[in-house]
PDB file of N, CA and C in Angstrom:
ATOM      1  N   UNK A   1      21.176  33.749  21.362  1.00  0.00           N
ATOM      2  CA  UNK A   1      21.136  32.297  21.333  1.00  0.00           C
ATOM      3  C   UNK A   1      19.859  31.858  20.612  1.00  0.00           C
ATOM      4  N   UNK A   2      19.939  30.583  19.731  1.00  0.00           N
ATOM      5  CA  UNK A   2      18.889  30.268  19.006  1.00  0.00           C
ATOM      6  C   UNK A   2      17.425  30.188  19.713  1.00  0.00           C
ATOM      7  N   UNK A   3      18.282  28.849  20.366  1.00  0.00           N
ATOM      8  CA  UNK A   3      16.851  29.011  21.345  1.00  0.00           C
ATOM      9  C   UNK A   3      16.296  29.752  22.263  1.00  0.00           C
ATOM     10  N   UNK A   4      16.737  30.412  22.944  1.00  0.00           N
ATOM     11  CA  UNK A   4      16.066  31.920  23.354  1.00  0.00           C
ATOM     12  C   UNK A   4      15.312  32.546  22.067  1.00  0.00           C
ATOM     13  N   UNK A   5      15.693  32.931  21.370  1.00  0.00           N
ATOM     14  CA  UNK A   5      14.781  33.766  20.026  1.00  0.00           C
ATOM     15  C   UNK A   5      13.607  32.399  19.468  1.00  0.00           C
ATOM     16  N   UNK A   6      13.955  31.541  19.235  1.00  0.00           N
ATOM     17  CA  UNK A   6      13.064  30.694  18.578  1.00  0.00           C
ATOM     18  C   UNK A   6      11.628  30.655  19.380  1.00  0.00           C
ATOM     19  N   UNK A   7      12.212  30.493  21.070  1.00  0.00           N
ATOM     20  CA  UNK A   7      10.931  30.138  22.285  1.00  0.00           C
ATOM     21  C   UNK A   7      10.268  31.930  21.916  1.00  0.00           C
ATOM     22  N   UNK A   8      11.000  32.936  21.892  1.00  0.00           N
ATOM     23  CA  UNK A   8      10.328  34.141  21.576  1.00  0.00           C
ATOM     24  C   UNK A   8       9.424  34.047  20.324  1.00  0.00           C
ATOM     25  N   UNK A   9       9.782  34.088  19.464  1.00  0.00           N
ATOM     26  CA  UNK A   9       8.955  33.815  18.311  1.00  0.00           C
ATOM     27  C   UNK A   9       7.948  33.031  18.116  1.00  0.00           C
ATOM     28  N   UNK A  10       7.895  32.310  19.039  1.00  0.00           N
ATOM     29  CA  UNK A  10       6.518  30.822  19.341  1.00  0.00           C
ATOM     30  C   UNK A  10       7.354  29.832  18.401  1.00  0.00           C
ATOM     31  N   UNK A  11       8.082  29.338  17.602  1.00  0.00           N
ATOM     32  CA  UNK A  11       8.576  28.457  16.987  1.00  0.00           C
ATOM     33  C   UNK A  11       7.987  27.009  17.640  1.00  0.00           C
ATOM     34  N   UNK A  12       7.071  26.616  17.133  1.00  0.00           N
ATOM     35  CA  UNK A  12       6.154  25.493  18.370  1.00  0.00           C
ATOM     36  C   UNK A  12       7.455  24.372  18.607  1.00  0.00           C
ATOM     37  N   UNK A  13       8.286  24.144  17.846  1.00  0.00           N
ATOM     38  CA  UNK A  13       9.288  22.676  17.820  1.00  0.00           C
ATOM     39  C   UNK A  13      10.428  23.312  17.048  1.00  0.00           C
ATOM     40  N   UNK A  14      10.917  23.093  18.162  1.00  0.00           N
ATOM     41  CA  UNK A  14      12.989  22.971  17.722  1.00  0.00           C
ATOM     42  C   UNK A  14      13.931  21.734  18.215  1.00  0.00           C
ATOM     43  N   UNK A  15      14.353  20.988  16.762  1.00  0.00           N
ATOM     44  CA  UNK A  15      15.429  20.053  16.754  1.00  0.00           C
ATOM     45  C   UNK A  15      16.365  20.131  16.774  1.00  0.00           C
ATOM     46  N   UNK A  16      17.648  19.087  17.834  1.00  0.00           N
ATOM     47  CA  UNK A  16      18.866  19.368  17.166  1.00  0.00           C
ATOM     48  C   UNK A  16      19.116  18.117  17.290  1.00  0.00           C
ATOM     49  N   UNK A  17      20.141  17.653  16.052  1.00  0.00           N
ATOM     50  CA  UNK A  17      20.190  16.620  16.100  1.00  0.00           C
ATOM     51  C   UNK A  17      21.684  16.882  16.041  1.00  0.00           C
ATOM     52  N   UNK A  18      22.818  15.890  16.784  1.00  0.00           N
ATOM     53  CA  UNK A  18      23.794  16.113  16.694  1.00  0.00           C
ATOM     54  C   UNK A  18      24.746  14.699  16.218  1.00  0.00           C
ATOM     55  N   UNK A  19      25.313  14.576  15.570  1.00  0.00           N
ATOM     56  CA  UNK A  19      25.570  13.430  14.671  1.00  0.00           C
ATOM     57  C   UNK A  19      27.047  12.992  15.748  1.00  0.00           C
ATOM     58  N   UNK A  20      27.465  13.796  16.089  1.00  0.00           N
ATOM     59  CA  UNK A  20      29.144  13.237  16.828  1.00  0.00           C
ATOM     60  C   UNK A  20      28.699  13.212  18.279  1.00  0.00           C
ATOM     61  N   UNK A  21      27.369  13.034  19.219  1.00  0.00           N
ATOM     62  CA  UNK A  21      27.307  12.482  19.987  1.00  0.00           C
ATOM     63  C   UNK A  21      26.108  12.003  20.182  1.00  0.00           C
ATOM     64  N   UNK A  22      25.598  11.507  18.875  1.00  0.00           N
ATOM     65  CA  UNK A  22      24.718  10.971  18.738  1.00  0.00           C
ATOM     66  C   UNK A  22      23.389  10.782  19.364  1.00  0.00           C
ATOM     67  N   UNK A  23      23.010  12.017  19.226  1.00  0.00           N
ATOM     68  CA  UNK A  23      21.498  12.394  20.373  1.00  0.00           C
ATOM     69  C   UNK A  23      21.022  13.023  19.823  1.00  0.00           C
ATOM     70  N   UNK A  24      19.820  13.433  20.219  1.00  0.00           N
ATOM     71  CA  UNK A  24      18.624  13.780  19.235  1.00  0.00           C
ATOM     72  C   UNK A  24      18.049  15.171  20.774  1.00  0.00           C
ATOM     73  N   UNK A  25      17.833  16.067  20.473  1.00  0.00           N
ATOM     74  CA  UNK A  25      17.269  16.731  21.595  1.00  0.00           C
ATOM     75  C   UNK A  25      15.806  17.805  20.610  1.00  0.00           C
ATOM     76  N   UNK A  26      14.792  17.536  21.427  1.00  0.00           N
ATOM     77  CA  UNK A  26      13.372  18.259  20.974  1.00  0.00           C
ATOM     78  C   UNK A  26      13.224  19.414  22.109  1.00  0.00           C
ATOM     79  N   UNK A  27      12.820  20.687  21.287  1.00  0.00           N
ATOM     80  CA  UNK A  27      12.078  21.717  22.786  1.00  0.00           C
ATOM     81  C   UNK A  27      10.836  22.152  22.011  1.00  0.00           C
ATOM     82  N   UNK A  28       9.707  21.900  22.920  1.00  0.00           N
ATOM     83  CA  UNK A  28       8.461  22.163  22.561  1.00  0.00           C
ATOM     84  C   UNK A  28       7.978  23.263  23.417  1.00  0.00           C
ATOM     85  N   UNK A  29       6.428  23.120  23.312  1.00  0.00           N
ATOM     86  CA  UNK A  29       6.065  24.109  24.323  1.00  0.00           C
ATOM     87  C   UNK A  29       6.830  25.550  24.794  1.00  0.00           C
ATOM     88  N   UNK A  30       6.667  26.176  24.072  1.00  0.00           N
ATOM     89  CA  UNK A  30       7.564  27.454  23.516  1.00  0.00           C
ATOM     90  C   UNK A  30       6.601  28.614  24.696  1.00  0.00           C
ATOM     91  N   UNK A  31       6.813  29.526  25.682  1.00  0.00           N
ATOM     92  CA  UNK A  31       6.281  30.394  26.276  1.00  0.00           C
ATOM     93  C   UNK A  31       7.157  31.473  26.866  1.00  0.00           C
ATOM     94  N   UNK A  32       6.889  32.738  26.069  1.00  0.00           N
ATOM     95  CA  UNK A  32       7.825  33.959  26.280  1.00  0.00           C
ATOM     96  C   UNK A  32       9.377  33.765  25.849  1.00  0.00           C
ATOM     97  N   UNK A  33       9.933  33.370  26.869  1.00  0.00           N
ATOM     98  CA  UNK A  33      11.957  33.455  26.151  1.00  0.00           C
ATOM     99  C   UNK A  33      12.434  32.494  26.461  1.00  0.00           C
ATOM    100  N   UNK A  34      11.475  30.729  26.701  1.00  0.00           N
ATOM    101  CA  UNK A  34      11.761  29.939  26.317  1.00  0.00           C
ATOM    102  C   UNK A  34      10.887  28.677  26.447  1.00  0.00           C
ATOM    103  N   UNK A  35      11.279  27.216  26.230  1.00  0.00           N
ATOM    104  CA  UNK A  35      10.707  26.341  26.300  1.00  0.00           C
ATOM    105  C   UNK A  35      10.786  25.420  27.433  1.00  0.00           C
ATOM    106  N   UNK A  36       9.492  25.145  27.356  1.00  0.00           N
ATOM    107  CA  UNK A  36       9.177  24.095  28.616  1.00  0.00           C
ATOM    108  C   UNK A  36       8.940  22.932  28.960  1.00  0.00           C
ATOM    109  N   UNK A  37       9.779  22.284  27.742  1.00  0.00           N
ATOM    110  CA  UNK A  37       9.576  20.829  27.320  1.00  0.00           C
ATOM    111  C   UNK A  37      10.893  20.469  26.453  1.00  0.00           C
ATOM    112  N   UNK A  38      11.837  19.586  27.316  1.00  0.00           N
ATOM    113  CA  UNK A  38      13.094  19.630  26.655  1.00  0.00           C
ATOM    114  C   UNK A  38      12.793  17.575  26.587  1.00  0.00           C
ATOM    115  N   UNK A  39      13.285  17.297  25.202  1.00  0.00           N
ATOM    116  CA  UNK A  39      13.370  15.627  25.434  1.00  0.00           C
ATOM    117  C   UNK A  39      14.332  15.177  24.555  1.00  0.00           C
ATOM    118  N   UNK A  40      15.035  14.531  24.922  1.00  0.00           N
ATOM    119  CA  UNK A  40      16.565  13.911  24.977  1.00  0.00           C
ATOM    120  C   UNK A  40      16.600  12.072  24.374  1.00  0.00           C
ATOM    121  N   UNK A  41      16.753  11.820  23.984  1.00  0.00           N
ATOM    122  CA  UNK A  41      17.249  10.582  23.139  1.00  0.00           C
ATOM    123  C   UNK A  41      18.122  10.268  22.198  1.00  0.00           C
ATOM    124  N   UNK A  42      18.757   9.226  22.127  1.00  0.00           N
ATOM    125  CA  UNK A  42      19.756   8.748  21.404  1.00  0.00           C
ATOM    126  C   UNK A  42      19.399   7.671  20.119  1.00  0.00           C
ATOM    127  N   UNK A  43      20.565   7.686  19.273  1.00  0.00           N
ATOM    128  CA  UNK A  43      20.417   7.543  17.993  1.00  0.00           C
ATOM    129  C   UNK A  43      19.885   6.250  18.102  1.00  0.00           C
ATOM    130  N   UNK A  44      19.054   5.236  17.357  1.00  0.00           N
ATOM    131  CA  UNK A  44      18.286   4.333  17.993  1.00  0.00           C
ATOM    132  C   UNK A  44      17.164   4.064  18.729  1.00  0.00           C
ATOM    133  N   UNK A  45      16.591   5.342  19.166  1.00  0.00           N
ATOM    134  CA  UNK A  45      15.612   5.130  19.714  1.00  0.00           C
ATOM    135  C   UNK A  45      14.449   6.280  18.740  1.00  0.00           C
ATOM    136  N   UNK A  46      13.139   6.093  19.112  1.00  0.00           N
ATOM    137  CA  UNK A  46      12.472   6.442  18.531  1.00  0.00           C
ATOM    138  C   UNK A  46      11.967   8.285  19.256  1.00  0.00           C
ATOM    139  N   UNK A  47      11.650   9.665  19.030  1.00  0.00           N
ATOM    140  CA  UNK A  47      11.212  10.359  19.484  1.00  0.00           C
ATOM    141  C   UNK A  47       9.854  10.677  18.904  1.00  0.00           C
ATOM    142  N   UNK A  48       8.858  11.056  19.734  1.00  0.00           N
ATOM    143  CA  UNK A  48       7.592  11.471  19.226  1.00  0.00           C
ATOM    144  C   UNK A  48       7.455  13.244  19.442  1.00  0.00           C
ATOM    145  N   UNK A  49       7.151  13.335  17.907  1.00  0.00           N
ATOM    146  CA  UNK A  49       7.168  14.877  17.410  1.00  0.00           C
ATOM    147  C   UNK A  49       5.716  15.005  17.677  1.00  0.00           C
ATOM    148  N   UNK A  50       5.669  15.996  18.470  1.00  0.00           N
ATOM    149  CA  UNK A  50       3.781  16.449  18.548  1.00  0.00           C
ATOM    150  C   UNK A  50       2.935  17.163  18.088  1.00  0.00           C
ATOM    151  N   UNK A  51       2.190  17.401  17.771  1.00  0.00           N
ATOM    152  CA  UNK A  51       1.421  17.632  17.359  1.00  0.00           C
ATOM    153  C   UNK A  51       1.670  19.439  17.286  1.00  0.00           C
ATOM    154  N   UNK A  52       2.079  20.498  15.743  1.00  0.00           N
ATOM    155  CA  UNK A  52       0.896  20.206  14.855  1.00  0.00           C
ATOM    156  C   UNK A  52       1.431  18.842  14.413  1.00  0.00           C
ATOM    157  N   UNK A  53       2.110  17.943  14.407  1.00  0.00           N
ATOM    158  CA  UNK A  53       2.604  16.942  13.413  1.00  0.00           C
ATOM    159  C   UNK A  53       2.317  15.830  13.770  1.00  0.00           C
ATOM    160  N   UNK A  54       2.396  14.982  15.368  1.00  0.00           N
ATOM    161  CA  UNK A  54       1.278  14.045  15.541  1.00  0.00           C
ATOM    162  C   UNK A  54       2.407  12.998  14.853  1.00  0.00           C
ATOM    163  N   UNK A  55       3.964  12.584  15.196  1.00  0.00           N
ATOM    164  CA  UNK A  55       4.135  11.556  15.073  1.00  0.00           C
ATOM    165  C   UNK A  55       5.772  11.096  15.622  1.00  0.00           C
ATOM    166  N   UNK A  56       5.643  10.038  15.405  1.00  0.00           N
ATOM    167  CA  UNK A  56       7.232   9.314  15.723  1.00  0.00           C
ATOM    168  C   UNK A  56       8.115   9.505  15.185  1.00  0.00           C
ATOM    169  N   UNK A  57       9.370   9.707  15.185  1.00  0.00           N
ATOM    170  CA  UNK A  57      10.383  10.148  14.412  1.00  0.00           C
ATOM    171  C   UNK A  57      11.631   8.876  14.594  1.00  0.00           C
ATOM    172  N   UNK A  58      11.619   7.960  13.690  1.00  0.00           N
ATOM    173  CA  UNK A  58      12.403   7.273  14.065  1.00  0.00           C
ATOM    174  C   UNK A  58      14.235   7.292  13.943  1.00  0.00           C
ATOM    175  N   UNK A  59      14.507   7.385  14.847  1.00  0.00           N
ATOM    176  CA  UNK A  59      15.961   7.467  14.762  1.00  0.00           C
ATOM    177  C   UNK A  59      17.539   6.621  14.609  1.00  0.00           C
ATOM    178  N   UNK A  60      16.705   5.577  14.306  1.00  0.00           N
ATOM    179  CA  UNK A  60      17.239   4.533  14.000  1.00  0.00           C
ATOM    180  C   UNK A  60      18.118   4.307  12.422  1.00  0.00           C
ATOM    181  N   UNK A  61      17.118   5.678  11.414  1.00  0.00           N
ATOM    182  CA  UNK A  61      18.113   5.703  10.405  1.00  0.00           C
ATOM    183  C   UNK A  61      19.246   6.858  10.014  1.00  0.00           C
ATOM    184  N   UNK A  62      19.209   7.596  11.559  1.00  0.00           N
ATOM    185  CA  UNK A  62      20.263   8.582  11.810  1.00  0.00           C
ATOM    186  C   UNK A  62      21.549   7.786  11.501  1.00  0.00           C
ATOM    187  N   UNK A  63      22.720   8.862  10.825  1.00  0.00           N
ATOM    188  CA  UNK A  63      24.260   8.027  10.972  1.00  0.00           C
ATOM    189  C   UNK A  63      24.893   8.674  11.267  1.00  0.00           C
ATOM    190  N   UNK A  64      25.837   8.300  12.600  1.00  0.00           N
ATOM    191  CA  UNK A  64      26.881   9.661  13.084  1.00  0.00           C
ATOM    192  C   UNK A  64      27.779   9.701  12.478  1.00  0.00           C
ATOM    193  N   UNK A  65      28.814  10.887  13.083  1.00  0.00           N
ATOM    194  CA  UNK A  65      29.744  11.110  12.089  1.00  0.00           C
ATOM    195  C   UNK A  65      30.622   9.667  12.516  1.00  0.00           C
ATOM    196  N   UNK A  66      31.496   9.509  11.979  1.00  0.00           N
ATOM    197  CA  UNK A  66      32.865   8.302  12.320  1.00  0.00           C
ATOM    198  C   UNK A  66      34.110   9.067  12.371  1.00  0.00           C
ATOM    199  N   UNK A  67      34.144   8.710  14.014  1.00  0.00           N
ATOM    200  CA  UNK A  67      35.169   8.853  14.758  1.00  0.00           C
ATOM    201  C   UNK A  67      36.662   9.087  14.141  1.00  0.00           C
TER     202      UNK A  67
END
């Protein structure tokens, strides 16, 4: 599974963004075989990517798929 290997590898930030149910999910904080920081929002709202990157990610110009 991705994220199992990614949290192994230290991968500091993994996105998924999923367009047909329109949510946005971040896992940070990566330690051993996985992460310890899962954050969840929907298309429209804004997520903050942390630092090394230190910013907002706005999601407001995401477009899902059509139904």
């Amino acid at each position: 599974m991705k994220l199992h290997d990614y949290a192994v590898m230290q991968i500091p930030l993994y996105l998924i963004v999923d367009p047909r149910e329109r949510t946005v999910t971040l896992f940070s904080e990566p330690d051993h075989d996985r992460y310890h920081t899962r954050t969840d929002r929907k298309f429209g709202d804004g997520i903050g990517i942390p630092e090394p990157f230190g910013f907002t990610l706005d999601l407001a110009v995401l477009v899902p798929y059509k139904d």
